[in-house]
C-alpha atoms as a PDB file:
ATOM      1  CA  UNK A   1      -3.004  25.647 -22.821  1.00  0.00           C
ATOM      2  CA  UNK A   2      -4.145  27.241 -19.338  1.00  0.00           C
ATOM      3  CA  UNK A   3      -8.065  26.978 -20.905  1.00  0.00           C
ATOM      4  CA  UNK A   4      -7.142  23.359 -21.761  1.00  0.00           C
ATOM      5  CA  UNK A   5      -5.828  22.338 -18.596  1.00  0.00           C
ATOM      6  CA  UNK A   6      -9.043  23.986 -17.132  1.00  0.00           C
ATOM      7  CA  UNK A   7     -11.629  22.098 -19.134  1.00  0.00           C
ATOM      8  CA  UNK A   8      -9.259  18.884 -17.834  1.00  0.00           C
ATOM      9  CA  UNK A   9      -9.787  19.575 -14.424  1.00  0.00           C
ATOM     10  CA  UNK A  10     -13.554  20.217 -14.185  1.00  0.00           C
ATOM     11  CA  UNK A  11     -13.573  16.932 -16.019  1.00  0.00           C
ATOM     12  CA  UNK A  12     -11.897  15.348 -13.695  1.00  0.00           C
ATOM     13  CA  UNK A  13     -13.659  16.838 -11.287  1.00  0.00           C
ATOM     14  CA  UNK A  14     -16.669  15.503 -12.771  1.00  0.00           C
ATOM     15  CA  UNK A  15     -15.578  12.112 -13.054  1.00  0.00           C
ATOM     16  CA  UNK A  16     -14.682  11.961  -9.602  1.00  0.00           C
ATOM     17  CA  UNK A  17     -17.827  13.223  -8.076  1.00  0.00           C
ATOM     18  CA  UNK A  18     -19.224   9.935 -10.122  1.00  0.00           C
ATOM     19  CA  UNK A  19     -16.792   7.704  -9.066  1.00  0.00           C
ATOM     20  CA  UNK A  20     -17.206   8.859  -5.074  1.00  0.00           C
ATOM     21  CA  UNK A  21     -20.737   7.688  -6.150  1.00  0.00           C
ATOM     22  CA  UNK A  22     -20.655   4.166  -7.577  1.00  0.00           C
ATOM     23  CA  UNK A  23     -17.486   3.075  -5.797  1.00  0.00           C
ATOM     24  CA  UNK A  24     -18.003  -0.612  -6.345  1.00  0.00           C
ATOM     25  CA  UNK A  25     -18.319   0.459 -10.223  1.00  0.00           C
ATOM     26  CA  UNK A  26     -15.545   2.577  -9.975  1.00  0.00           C
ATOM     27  CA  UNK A  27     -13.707  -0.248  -8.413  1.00  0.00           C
ATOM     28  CA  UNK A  28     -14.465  -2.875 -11.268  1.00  0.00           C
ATOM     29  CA  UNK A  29     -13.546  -0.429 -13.697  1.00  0.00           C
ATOM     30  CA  UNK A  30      -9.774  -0.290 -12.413  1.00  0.00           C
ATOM     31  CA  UNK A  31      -9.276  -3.797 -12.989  1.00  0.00           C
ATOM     32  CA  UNK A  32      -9.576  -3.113 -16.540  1.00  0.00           C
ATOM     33  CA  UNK A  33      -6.991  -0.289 -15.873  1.00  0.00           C
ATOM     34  CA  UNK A  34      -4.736  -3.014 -14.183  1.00  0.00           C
ATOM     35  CA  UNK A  35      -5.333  -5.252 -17.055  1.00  0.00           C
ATOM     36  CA  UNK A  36      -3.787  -2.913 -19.266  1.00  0.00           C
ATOM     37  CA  UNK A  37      -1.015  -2.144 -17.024  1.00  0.00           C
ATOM     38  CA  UNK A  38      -0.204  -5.977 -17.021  1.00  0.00           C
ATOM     39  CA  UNK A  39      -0.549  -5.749 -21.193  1.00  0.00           C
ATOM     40  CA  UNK A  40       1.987  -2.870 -21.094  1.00  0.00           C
ATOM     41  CA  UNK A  41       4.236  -4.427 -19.300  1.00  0.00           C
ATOM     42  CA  UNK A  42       4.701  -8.046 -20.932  1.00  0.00           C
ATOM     43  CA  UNK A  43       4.956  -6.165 -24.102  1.00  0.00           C
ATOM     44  CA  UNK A  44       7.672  -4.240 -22.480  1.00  0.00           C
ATOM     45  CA  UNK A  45       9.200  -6.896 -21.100  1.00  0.00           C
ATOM     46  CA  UNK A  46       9.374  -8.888 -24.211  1.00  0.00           C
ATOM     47  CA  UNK A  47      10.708  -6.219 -26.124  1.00  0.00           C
ATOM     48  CA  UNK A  48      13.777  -5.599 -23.577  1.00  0.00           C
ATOM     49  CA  UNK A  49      14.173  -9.269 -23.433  1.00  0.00           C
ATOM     50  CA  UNK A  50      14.861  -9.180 -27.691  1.00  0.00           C
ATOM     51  CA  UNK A  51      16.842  -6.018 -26.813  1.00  0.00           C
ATOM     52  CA  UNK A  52      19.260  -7.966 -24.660  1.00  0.00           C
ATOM     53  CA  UNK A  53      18.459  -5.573 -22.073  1.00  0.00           C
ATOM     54  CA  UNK A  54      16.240  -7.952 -19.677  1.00  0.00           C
ATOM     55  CA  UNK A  55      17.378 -11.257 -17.987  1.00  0.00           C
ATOM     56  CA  UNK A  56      15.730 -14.826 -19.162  1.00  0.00           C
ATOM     57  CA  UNK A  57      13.517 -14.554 -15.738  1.00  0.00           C
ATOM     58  CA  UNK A  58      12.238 -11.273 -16.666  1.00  0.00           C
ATOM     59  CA  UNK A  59      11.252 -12.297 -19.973  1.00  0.00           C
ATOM     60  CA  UNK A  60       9.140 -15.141 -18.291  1.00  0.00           C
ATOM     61  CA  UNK A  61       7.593 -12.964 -16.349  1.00  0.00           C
ATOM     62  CA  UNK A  62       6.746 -10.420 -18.702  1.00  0.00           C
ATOM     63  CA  UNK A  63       5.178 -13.113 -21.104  1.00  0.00           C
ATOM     64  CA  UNK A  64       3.239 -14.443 -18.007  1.00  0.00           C
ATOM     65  CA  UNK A  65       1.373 -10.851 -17.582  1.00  0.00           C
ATOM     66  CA  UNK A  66       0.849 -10.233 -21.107  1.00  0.00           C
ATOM     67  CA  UNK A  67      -0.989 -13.486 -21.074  1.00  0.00           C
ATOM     68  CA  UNK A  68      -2.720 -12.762 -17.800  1.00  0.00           C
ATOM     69  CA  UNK A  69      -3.456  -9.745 -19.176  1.00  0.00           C
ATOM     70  CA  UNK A  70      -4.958 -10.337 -21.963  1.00  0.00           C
ATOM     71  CA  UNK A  71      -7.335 -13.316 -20.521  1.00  0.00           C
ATOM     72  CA  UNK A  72      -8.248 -11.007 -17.864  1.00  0.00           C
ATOM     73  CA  UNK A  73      -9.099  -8.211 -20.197  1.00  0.00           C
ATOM     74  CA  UNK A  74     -10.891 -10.672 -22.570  1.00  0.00           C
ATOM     75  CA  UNK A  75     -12.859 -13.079 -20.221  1.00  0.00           C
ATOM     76  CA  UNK A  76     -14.722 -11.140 -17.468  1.00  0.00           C
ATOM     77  CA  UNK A  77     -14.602 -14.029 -14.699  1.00  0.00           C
ATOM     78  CA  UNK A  78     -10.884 -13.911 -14.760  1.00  0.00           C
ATOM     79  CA  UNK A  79     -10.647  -9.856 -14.383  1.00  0.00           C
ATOM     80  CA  UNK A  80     -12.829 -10.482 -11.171  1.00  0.00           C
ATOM     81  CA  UNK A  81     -10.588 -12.496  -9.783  1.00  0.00           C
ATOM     82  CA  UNK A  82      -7.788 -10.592 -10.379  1.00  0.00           C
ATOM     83  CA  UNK A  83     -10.110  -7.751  -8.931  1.00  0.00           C
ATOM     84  CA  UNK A  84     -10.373  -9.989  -6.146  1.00  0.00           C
ATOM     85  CA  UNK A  85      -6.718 -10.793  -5.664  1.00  0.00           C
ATOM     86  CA  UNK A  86      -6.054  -6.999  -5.702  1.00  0.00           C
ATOM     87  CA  UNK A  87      -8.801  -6.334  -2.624  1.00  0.00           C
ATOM     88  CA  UNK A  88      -6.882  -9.052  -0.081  1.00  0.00           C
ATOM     89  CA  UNK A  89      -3.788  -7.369  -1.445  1.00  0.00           C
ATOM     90  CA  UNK A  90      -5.250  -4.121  -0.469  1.00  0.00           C
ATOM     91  CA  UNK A  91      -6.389  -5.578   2.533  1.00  0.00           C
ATOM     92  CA  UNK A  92      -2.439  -7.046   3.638  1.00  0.00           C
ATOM     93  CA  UNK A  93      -1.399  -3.770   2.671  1.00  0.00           C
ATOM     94  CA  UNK A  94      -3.202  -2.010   5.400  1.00  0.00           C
ATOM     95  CA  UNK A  95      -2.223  -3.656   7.841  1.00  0.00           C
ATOM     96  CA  UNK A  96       1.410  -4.199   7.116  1.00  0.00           C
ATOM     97  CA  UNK A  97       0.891   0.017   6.683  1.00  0.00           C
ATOM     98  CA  UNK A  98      -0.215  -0.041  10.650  1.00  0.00           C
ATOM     99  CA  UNK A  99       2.217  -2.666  12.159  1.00  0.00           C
ATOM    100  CA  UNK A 100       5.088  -0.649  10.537  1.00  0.00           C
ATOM    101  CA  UNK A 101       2.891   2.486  12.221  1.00  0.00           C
ATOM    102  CA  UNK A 102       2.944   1.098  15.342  1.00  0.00           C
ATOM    103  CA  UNK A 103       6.544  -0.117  15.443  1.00  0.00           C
ATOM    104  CA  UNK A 104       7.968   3.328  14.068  1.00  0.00           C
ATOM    105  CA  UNK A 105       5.748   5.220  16.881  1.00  0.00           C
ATOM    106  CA  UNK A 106       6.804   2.771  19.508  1.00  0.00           C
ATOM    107  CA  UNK A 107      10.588   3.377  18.440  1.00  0.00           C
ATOM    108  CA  UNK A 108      10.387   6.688  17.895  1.00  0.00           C
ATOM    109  CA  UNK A 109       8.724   8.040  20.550  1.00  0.00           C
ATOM    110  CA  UNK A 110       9.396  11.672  19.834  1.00  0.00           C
ATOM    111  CA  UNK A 111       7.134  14.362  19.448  1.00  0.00           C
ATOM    112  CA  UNK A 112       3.604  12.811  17.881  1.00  0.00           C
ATOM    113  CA  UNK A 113       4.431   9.155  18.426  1.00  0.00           C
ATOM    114  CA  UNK A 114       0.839   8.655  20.373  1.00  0.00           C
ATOM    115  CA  UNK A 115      -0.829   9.802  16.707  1.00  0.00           C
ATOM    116  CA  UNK A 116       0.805   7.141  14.999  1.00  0.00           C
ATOM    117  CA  UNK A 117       0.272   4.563  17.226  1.00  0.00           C
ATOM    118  CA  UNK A 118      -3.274   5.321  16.787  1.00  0.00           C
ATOM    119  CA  UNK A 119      -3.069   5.477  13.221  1.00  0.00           C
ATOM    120  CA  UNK A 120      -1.399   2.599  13.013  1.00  0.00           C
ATOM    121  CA  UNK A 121      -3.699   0.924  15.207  1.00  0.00           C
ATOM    122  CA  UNK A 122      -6.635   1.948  12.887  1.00  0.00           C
ATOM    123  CA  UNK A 123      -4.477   0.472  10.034  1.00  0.00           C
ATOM    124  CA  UNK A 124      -4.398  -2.888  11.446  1.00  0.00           C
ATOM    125  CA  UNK A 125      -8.194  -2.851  12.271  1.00  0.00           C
ATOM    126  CA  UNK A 126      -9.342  -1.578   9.280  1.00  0.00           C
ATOM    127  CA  UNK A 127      -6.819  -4.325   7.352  1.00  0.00           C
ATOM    128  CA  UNK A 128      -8.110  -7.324   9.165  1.00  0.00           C
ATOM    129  CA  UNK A 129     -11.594  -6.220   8.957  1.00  0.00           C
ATOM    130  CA  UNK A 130     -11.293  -5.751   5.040  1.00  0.00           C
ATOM    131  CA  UNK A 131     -10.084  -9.238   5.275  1.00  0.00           C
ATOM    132  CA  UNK A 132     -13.269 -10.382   6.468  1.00  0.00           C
ATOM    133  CA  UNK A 133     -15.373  -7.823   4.430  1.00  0.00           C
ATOM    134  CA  UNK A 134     -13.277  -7.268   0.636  1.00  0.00           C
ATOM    135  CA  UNK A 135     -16.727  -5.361  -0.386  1.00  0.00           C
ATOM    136  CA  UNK A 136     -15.909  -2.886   2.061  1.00  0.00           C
ATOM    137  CA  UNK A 137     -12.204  -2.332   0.602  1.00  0.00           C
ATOM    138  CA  UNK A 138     -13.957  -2.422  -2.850  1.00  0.00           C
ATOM    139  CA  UNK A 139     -16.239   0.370  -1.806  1.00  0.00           C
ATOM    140  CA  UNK A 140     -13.580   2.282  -0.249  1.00  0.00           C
ATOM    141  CA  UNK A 141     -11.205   2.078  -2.874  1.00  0.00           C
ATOM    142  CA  UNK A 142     -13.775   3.256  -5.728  1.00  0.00           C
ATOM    143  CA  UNK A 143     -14.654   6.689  -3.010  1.00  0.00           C
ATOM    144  CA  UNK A 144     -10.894   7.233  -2.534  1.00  0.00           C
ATOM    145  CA  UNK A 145     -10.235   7.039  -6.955  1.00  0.00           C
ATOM    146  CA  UNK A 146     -13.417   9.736  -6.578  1.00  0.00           C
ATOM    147  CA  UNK A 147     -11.512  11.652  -4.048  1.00  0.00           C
ATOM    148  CA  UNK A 148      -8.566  11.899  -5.808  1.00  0.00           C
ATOM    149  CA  UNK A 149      -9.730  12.468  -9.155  1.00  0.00           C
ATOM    150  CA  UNK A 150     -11.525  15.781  -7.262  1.00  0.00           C
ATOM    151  CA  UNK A 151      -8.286  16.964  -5.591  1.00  0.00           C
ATOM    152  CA  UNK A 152      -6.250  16.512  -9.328  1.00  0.00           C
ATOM    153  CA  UNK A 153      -9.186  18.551 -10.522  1.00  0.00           C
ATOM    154  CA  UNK A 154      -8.970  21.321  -7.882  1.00  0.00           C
ATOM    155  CA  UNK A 155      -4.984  21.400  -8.567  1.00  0.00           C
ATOM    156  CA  UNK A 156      -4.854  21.330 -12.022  1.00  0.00           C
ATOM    157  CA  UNK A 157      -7.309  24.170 -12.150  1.00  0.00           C
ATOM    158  CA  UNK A 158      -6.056  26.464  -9.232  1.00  0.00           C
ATOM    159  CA  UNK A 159      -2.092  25.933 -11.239  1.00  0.00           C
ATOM    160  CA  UNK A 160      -3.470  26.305 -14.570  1.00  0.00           C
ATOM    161  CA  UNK A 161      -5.288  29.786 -12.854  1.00  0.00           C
ATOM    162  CA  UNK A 162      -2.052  30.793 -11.497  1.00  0.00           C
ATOM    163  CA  UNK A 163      -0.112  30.197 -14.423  1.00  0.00           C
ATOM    164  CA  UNK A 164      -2.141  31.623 -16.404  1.00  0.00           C
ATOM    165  CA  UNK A 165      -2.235  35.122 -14.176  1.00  0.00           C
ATOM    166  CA  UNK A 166       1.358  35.285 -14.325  1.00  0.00           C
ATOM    167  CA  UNK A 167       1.285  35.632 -17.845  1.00  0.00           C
END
């Protein structure tokens, strides 16, 4: 198992030294990762909902992203606008991220407050100017799926090294 978990993590390492590389590529690819998501969870959904276990709303909306879902998955002009949809979203995350920043610092004020001010300052910038530019936020979220695909890598090997010393 320890050489297993090995091989997985200089894979992943692997895959995200490419990814940190063609980020926009990287970044179309995970819209066919949320497509499957959304097919996962209508199907879900629907099943709970013959279960008895879901409410008549949730049902809805579990039909409505199994049909999204599958459009999405099936006609590429509909998965890049849902790969649009999810860069503003990105974008409104960010800076709802730095206002709550900035408020929290301003609050706090305890030890470090200045850092997250700044922070959250940076946040808000870097929100409203992904608003503007969505490639950018495209870019940066296909170098940040590289960057964590490399740190996954470099854990799963250094635990899998461990474990495998203590044995």
């Amino acid at each position: 198992m320890v050489i297993l978990s090995i091989i997985l993590g200089i894979l992943l390492i692997i895959a995200g030294v490419s990814c940190a590389f063609t980020p926009v590529g990287t970044f179309m690819a995970a819209g066919y990762l949320i497509c499957i998501v959304m097919l996962i969870f209508g199907i879900v959904g629907i099943v709970r909902g013959f279960q008895k276990k879901a409410t008549a709303l949730e049902v809805v909306v579990s039909v409505l992203a199994l049909i999204v879902g599958i459009v999405a998955l099936f006609r590429p002009g509909d998965k890049l606008v849902l790969d649009t949809i999810v860069l503003y979203l990105l974008s409104a995350w960010f800076v709802c991220v730095g206002v709550v920043s900035i408020v929290e610092s301003v609050q706090d004020r305890g030890s470090g407050w200045v850092l997250g001010l700044i922070i959250g300052i940076i946040c808000v910038i870097l929100g409203l100017y992904s608003f503007v530019h969505p490639m950018f936020t495209a870019v940066t979220a296909g170098i940040l799926i590289g960057f964590f695909f490399i740190g996954t890598g470099i854990s799963l090997i250094s635990f899998s090294m461990a474990a495998g010393s203590e044995e």
